[in-house]
PDBML (XML) file of the C-alpha atoms, coordinates in Angstrom:
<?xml version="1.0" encoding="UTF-8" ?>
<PDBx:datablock datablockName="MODEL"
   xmlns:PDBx="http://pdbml.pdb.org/schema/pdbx-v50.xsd"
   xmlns:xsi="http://www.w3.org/2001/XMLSchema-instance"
   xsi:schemaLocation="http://pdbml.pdb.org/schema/pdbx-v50.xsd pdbx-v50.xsd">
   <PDBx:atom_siteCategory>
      <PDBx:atom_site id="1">
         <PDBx:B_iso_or_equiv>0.00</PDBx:B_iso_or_equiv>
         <PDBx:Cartn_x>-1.592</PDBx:Cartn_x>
         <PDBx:Cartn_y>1.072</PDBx:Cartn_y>
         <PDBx:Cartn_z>-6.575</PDBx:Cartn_z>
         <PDBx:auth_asym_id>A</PDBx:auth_asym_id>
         <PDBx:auth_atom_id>CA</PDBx:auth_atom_id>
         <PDBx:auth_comp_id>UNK</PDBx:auth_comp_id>
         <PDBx:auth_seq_id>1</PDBx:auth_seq_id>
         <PDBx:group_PDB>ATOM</PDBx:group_PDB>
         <PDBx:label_alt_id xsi:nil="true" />
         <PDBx:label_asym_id>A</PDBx:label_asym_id>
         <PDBx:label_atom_id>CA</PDBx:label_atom_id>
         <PDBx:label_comp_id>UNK</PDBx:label_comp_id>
         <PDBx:label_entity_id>1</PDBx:label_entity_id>
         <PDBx:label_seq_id>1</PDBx:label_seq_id>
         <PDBx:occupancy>1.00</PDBx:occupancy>
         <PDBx:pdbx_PDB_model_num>1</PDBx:pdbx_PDB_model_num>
         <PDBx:type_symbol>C</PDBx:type_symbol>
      </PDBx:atom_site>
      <PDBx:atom_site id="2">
         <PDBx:B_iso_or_equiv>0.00</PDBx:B_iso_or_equiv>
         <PDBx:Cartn_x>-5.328</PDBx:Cartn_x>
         <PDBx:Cartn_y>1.641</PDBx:Cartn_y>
         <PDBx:Cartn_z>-7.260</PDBx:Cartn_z>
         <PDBx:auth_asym_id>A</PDBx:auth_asym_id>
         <PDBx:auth_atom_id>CA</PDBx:auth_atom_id>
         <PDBx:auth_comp_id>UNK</PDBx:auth_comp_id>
         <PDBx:auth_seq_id>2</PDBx:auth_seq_id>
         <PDBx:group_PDB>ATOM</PDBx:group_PDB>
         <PDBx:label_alt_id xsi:nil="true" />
         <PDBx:label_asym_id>A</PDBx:label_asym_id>
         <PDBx:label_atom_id>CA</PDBx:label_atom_id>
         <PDBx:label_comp_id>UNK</PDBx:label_comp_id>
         <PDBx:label_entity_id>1</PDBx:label_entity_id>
         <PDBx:label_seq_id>2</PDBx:label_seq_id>
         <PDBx:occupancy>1.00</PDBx:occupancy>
         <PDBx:pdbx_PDB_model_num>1</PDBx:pdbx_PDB_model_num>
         <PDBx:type_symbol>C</PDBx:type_symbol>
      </PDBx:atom_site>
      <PDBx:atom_site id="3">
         <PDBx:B_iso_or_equiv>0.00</PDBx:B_iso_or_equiv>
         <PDBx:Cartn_x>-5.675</PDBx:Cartn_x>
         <PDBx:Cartn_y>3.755</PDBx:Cartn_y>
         <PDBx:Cartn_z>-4.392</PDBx:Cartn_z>
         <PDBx:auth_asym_id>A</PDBx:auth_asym_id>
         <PDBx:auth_atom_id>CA</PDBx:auth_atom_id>
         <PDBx:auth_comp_id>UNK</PDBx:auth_comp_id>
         <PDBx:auth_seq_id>3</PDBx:auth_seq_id>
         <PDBx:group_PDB>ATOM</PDBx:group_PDB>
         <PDBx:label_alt_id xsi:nil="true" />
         <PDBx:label_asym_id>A</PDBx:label_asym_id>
         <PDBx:label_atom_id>CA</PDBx:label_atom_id>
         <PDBx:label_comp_id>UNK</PDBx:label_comp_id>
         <PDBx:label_entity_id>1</PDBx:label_entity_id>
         <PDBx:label_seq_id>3</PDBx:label_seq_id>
         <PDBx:occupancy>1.00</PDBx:occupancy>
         <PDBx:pdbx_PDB_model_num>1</PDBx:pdbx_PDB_model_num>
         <PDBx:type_symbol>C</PDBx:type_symbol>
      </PDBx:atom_site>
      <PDBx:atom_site id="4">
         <PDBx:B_iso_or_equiv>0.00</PDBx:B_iso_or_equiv>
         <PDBx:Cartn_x>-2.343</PDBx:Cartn_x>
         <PDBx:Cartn_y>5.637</PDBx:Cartn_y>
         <PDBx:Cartn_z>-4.717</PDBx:Cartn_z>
         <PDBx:auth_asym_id>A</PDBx:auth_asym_id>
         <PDBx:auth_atom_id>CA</PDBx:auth_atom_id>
         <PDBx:auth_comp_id>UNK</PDBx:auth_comp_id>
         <PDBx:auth_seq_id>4</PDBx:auth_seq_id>
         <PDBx:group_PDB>ATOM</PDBx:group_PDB>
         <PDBx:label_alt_id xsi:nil="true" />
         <PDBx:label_asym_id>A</PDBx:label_asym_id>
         <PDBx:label_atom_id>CA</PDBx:label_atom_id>
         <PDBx:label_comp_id>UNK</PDBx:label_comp_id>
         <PDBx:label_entity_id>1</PDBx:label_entity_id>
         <PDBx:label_seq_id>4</PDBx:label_seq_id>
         <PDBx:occupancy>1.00</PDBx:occupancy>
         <PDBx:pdbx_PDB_model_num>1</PDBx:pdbx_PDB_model_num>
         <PDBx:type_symbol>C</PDBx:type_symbol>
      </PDBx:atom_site>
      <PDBx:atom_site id="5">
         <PDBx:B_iso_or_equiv>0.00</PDBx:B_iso_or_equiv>
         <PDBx:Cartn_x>-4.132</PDBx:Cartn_x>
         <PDBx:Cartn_y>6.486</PDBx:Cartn_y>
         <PDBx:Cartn_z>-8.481</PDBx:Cartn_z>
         <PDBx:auth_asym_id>A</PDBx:auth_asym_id>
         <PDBx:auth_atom_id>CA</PDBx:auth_atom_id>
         <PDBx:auth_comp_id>UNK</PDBx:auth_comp_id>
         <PDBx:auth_seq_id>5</PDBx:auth_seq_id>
         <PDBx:group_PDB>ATOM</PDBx:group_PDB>
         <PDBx:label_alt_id xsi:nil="true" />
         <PDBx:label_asym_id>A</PDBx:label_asym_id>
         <PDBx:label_atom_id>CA</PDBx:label_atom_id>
         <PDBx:label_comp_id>UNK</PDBx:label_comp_id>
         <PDBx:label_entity_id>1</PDBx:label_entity_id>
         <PDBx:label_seq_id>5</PDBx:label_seq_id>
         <PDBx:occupancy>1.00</PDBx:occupancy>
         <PDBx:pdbx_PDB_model_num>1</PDBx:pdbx_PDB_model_num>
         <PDBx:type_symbol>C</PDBx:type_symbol>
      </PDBx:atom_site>
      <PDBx:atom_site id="6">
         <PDBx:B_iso_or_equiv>0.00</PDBx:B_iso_or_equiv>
         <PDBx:Cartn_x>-7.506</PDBx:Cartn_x>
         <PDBx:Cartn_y>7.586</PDBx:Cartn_y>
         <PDBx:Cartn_z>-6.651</PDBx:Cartn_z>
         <PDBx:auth_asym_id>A</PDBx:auth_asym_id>
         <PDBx:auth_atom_id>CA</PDBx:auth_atom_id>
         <PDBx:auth_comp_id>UNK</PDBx:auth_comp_id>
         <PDBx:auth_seq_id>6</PDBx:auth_seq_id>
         <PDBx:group_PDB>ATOM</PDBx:group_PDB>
         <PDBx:label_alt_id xsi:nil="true" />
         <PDBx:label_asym_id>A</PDBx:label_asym_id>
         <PDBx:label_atom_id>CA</PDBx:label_atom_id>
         <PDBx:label_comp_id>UNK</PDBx:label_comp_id>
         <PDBx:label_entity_id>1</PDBx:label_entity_id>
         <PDBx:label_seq_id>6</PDBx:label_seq_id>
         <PDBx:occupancy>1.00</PDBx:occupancy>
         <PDBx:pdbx_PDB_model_num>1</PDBx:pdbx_PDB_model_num>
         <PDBx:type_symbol>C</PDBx:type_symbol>
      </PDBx:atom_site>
      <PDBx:atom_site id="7">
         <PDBx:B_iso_or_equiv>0.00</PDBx:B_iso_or_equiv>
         <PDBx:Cartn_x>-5.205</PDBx:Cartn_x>
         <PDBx:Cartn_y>10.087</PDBx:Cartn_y>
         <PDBx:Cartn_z>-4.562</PDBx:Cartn_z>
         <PDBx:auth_asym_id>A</PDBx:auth_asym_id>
         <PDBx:auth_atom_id>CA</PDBx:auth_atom_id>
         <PDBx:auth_comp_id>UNK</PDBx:auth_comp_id>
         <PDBx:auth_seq_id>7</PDBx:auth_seq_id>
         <PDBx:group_PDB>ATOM</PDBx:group_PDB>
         <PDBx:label_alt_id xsi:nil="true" />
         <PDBx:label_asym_id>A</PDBx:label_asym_id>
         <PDBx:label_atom_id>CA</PDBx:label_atom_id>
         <PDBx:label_comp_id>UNK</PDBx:label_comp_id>
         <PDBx:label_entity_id>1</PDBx:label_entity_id>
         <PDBx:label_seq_id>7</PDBx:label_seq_id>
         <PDBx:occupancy>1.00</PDBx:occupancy>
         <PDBx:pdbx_PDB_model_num>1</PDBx:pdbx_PDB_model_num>
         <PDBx:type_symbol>C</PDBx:type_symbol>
      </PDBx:atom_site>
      <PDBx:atom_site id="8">
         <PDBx:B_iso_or_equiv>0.00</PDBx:B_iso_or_equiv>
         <PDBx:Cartn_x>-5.778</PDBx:Cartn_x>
         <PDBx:Cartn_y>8.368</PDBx:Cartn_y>
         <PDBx:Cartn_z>-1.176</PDBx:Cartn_z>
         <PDBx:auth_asym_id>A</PDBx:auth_asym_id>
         <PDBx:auth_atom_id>CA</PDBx:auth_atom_id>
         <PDBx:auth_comp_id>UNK</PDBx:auth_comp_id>
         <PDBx:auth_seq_id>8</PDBx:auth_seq_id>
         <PDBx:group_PDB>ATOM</PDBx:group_PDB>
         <PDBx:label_alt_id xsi:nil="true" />
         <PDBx:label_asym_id>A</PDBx:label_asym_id>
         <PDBx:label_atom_id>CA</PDBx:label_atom_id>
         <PDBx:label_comp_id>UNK</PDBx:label_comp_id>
         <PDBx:label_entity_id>1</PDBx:label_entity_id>
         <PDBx:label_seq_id>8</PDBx:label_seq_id>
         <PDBx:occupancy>1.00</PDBx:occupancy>
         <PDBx:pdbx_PDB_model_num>1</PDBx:pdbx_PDB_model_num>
         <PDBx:type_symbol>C</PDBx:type_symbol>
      </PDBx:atom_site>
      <PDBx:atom_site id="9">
         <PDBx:B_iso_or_equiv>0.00</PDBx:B_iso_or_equiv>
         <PDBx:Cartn_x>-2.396</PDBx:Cartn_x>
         <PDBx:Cartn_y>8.125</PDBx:Cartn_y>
         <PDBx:Cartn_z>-0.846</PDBx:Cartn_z>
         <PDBx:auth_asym_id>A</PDBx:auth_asym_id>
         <PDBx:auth_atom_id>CA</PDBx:auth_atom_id>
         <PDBx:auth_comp_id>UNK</PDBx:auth_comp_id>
         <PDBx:auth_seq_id>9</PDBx:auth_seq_id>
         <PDBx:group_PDB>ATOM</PDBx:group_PDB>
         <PDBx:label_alt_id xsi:nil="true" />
         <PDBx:label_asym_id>A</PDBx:label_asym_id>
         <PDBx:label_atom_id>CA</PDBx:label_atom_id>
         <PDBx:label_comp_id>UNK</PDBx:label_comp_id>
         <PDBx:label_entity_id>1</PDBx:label_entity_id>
         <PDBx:label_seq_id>9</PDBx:label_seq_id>
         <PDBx:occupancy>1.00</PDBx:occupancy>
         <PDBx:pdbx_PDB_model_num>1</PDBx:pdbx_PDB_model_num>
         <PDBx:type_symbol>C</PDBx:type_symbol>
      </PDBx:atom_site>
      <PDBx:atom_site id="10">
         <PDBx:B_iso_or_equiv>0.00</PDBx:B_iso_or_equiv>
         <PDBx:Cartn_x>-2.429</PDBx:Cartn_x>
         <PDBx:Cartn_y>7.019</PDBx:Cartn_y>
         <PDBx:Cartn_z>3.454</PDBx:Cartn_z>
         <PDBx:auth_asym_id>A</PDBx:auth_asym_id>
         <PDBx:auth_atom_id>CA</PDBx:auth_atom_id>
         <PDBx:auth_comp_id>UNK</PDBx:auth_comp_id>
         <PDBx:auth_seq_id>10</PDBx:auth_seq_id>
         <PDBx:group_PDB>ATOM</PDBx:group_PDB>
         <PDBx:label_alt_id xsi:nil="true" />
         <PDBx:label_asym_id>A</PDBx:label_asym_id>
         <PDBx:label_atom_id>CA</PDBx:label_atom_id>
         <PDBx:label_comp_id>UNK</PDBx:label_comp_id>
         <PDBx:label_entity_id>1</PDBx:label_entity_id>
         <PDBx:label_seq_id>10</PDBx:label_seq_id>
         <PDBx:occupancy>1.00</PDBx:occupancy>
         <PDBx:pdbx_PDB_model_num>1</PDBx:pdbx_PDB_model_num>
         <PDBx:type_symbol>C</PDBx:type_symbol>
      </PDBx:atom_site>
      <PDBx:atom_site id="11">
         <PDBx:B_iso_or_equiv>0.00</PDBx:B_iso_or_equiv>
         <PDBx:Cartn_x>-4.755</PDBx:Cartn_x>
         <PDBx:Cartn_y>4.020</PDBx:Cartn_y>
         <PDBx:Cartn_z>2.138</PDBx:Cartn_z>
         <PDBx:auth_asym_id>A</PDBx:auth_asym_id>
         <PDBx:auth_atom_id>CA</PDBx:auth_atom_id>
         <PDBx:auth_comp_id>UNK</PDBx:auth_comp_id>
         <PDBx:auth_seq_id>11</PDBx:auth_seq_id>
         <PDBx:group_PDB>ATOM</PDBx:group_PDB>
         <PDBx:label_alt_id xsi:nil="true" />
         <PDBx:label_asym_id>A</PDBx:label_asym_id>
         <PDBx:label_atom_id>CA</PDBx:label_atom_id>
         <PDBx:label_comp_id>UNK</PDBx:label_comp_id>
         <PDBx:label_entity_id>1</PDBx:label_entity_id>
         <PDBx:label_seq_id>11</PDBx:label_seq_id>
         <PDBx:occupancy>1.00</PDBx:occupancy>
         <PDBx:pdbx_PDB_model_num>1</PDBx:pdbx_PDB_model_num>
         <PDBx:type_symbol>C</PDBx:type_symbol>
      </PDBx:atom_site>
      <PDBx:atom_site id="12">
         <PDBx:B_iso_or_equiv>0.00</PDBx:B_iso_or_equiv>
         <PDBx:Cartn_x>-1.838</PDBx:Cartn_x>
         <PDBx:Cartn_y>3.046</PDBx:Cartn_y>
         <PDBx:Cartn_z>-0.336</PDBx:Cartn_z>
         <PDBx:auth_asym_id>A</PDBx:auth_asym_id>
         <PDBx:auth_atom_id>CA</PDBx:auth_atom_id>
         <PDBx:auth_comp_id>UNK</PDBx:auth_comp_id>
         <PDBx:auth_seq_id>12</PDBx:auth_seq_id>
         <PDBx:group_PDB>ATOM</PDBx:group_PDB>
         <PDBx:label_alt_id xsi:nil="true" />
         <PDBx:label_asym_id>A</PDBx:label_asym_id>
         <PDBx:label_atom_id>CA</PDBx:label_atom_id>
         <PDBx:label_comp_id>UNK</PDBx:label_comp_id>
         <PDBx:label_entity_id>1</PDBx:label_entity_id>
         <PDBx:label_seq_id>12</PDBx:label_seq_id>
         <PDBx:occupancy>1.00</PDBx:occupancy>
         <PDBx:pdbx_PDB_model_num>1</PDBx:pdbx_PDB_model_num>
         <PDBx:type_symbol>C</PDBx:type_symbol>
      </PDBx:atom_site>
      <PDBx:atom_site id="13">
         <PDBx:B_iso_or_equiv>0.00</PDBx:B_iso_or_equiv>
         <PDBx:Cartn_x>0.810</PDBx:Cartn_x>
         <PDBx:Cartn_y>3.395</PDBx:Cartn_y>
         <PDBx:Cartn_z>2.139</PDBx:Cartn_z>
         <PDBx:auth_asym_id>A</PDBx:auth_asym_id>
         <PDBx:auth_atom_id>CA</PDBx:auth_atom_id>
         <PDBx:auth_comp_id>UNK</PDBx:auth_comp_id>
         <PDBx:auth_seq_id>13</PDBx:auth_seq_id>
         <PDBx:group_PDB>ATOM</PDBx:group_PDB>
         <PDBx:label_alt_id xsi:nil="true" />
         <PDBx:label_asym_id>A</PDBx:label_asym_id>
         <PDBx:label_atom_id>CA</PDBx:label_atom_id>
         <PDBx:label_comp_id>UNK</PDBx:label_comp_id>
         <PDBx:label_entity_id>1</PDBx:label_entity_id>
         <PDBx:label_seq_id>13</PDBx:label_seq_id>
         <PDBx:occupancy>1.00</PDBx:occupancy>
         <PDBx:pdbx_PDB_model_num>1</PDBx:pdbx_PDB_model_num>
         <PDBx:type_symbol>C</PDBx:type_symbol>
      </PDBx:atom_site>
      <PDBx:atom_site id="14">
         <PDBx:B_iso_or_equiv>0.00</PDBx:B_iso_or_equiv>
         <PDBx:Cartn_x>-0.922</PDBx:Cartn_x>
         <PDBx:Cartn_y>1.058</PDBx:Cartn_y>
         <PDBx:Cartn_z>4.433</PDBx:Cartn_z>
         <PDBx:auth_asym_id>A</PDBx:auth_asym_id>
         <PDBx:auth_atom_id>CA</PDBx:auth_atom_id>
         <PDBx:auth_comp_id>UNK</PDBx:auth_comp_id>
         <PDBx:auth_seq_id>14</PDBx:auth_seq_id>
         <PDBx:group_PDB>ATOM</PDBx:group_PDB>
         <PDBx:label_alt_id xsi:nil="true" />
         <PDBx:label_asym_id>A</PDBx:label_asym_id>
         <PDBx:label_atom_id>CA</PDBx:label_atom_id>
         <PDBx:label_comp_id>UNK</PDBx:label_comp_id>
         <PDBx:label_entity_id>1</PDBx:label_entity_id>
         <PDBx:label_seq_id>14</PDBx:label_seq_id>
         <PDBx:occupancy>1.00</PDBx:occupancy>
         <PDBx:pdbx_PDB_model_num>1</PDBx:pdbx_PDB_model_num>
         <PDBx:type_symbol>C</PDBx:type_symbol>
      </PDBx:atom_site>
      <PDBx:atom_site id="15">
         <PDBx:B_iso_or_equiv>0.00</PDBx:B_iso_or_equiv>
         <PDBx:Cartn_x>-1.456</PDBx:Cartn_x>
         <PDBx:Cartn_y>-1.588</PDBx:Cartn_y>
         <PDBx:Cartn_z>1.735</PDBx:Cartn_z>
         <PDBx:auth_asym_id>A</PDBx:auth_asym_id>
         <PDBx:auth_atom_id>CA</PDBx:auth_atom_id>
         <PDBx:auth_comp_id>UNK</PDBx:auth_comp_id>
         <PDBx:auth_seq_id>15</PDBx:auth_seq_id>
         <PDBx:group_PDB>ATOM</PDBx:group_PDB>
         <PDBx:label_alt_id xsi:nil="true" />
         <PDBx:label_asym_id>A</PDBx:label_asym_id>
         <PDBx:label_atom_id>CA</PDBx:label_atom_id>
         <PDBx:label_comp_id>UNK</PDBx:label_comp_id>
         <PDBx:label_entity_id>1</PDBx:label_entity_id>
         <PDBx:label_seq_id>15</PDBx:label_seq_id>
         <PDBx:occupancy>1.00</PDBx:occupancy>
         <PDBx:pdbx_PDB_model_num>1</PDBx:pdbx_PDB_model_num>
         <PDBx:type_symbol>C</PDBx:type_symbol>
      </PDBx:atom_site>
      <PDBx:atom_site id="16">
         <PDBx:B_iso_or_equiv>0.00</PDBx:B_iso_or_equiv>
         <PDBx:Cartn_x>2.104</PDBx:Cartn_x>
         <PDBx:Cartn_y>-1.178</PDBx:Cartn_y>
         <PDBx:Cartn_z>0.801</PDBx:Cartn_z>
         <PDBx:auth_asym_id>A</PDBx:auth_asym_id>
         <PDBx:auth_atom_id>CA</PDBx:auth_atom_id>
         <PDBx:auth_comp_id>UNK</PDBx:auth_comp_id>
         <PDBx:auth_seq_id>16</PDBx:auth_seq_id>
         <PDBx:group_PDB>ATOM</PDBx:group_PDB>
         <PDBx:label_alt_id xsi:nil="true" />
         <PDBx:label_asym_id>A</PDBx:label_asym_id>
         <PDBx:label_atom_id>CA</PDBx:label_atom_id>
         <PDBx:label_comp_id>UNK</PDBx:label_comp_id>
         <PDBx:label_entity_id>1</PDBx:label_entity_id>
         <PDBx:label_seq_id>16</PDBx:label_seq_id>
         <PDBx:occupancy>1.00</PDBx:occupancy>
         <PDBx:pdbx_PDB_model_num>1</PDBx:pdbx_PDB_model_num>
         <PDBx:type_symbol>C</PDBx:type_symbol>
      </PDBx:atom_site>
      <PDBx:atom_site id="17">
         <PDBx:B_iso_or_equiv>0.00</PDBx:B_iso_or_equiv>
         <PDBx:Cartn_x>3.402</PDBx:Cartn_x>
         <PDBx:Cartn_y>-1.805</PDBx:Cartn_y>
         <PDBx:Cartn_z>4.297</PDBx:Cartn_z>
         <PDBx:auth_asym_id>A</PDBx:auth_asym_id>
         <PDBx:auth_atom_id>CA</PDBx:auth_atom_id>
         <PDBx:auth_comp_id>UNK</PDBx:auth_comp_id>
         <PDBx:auth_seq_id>17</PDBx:auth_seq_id>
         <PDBx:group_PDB>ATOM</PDBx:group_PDB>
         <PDBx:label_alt_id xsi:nil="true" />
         <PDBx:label_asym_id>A</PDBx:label_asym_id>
         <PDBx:label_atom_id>CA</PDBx:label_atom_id>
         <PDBx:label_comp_id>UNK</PDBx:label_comp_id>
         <PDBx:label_entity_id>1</PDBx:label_entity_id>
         <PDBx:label_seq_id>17</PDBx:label_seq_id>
         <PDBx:occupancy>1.00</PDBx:occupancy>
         <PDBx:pdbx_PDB_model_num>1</PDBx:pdbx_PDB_model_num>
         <PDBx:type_symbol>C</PDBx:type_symbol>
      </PDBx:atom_site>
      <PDBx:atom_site id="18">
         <PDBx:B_iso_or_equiv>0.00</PDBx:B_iso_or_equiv>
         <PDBx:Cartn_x>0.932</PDBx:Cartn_x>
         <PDBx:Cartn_y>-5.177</PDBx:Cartn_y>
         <PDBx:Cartn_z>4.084</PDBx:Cartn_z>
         <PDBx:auth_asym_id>A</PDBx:auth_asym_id>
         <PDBx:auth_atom_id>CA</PDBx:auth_atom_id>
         <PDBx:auth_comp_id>UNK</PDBx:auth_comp_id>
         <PDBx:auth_seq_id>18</PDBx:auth_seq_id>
         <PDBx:group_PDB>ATOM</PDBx:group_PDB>
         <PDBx:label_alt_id xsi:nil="true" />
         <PDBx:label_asym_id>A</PDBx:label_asym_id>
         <PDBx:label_atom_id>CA</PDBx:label_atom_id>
         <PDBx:label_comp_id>UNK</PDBx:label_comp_id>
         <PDBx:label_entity_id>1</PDBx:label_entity_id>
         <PDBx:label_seq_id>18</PDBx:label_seq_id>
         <PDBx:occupancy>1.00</PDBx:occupancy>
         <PDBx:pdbx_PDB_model_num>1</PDBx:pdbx_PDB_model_num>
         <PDBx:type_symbol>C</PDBx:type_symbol>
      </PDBx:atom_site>
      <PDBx:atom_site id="19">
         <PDBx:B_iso_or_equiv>0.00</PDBx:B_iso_or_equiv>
         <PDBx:Cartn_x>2.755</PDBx:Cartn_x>
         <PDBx:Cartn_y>-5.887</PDBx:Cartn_y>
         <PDBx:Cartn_z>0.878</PDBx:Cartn_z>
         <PDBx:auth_asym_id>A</PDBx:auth_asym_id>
         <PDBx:auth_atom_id>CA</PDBx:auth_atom_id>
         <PDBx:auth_comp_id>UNK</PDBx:auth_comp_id>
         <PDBx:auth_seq_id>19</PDBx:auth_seq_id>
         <PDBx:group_PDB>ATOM</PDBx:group_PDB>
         <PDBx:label_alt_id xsi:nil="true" />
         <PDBx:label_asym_id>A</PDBx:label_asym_id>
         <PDBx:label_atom_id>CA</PDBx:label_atom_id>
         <PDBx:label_comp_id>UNK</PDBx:label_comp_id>
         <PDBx:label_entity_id>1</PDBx:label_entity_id>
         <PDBx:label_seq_id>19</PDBx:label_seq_id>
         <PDBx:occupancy>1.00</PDBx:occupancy>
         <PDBx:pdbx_PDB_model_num>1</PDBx:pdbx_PDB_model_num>
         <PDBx:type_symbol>C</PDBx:type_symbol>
      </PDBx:atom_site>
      <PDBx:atom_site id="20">
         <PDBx:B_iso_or_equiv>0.00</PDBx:B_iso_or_equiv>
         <PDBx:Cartn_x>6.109</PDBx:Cartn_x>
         <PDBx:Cartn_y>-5.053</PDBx:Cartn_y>
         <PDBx:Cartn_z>2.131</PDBx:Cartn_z>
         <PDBx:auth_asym_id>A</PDBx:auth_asym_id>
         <PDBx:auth_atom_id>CA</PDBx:auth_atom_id>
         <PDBx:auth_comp_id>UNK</PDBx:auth_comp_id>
         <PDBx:auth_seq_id>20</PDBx:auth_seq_id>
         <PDBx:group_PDB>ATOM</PDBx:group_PDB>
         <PDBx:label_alt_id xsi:nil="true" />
         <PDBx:label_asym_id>A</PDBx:label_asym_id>
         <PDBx:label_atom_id>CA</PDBx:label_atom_id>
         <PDBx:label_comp_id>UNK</PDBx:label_comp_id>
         <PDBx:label_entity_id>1</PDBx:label_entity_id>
         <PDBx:label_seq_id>20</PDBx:label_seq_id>
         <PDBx:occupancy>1.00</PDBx:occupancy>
         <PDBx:pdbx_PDB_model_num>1</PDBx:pdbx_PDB_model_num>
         <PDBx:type_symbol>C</PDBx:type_symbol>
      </PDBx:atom_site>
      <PDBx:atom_site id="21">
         <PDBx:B_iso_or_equiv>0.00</PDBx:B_iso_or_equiv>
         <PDBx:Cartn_x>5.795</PDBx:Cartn_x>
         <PDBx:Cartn_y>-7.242</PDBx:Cartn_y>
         <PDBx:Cartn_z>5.254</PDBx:Cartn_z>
         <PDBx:auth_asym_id>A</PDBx:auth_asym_id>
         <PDBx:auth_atom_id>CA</PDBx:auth_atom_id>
         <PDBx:auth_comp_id>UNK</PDBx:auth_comp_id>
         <PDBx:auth_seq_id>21</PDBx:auth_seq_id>
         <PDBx:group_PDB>ATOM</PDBx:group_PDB>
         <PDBx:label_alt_id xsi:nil="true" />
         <PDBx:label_asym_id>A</PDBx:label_asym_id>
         <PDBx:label_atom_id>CA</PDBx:label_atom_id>
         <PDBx:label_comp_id>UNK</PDBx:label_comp_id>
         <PDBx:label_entity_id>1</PDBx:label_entity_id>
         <PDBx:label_seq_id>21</PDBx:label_seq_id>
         <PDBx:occupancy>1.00</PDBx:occupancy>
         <PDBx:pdbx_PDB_model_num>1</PDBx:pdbx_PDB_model_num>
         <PDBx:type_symbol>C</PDBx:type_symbol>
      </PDBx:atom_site>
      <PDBx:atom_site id="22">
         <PDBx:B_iso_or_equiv>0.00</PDBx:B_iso_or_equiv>
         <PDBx:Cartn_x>4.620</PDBx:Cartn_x>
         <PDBx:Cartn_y>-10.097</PDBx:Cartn_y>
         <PDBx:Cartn_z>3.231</PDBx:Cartn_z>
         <PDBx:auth_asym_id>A</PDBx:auth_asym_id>
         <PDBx:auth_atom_id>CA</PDBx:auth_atom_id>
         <PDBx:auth_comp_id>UNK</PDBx:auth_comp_id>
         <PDBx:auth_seq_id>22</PDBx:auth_seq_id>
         <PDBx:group_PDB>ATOM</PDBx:group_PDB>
         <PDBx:label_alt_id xsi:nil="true" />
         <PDBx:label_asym_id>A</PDBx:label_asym_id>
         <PDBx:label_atom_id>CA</PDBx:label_atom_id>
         <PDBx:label_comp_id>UNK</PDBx:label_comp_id>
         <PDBx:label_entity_id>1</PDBx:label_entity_id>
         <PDBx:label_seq_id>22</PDBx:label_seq_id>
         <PDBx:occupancy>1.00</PDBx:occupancy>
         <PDBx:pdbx_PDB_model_num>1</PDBx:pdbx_PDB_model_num>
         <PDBx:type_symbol>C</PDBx:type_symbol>
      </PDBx:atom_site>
      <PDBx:atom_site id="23">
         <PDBx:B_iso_or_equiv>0.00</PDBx:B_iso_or_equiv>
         <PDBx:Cartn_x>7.012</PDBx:Cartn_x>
         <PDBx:Cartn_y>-10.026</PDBx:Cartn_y>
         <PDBx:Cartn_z>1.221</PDBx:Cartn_z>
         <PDBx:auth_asym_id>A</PDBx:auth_asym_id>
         <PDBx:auth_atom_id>CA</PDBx:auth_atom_id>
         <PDBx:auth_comp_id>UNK</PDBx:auth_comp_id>
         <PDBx:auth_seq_id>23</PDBx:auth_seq_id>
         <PDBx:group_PDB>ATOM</PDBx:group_PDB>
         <PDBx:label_alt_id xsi:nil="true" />
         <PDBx:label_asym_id>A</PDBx:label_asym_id>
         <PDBx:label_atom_id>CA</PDBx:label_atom_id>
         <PDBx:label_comp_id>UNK</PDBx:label_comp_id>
         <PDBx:label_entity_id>1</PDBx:label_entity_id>
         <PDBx:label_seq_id>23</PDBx:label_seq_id>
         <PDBx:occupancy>1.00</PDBx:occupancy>
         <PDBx:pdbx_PDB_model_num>1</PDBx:pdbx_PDB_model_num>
         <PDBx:type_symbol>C</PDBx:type_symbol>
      </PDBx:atom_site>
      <PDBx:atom_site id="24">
         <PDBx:B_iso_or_equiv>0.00</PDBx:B_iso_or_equiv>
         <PDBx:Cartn_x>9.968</PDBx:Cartn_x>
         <PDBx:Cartn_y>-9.942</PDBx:Cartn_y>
         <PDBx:Cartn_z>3.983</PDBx:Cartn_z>
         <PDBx:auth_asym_id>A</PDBx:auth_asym_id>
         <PDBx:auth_atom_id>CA</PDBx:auth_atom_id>
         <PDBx:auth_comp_id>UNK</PDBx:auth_comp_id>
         <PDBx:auth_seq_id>24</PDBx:auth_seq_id>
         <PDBx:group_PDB>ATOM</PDBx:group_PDB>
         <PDBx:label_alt_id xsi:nil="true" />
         <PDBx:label_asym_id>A</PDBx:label_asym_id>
         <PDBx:label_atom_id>CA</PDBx:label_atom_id>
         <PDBx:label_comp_id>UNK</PDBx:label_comp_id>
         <PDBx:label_entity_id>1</PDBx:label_entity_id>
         <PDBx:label_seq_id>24</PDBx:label_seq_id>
         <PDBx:occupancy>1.00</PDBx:occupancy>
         <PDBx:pdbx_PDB_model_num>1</PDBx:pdbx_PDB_model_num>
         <PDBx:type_symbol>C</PDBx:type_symbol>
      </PDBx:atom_site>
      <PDBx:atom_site id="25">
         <PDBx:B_iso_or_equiv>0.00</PDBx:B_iso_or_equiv>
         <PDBx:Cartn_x>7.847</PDBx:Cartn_x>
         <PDBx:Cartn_y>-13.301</PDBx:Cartn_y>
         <PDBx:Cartn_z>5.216</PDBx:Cartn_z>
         <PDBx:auth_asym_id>A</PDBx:auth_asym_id>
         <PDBx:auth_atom_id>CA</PDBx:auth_atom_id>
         <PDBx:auth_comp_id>UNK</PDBx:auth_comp_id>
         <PDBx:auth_seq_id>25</PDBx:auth_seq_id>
         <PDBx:group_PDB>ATOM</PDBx:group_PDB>
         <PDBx:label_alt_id xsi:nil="true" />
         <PDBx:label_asym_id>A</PDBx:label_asym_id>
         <PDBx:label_atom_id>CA</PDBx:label_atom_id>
         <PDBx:label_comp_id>UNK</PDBx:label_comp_id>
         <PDBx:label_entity_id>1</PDBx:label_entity_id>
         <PDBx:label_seq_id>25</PDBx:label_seq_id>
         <PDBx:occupancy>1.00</PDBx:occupancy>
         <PDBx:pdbx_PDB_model_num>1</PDBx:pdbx_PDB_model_num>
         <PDBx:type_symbol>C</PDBx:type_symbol>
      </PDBx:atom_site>
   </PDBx:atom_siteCategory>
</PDBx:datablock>
């Protein structure tokens, strides 16, 4: 979220798809 709001937006994505696949764990 922090870096989706400081417009890096293919950092984000990569921390989402961390969260994501934690989250399926």
């Amino acid at each position: 979220i922090a870096y989706h709001t400081l417009g890096n937006f293919q950092q984000a994505i990569e921390y989402f798809k961390q969260q994501l696949s934690i989250t399926k764990e």
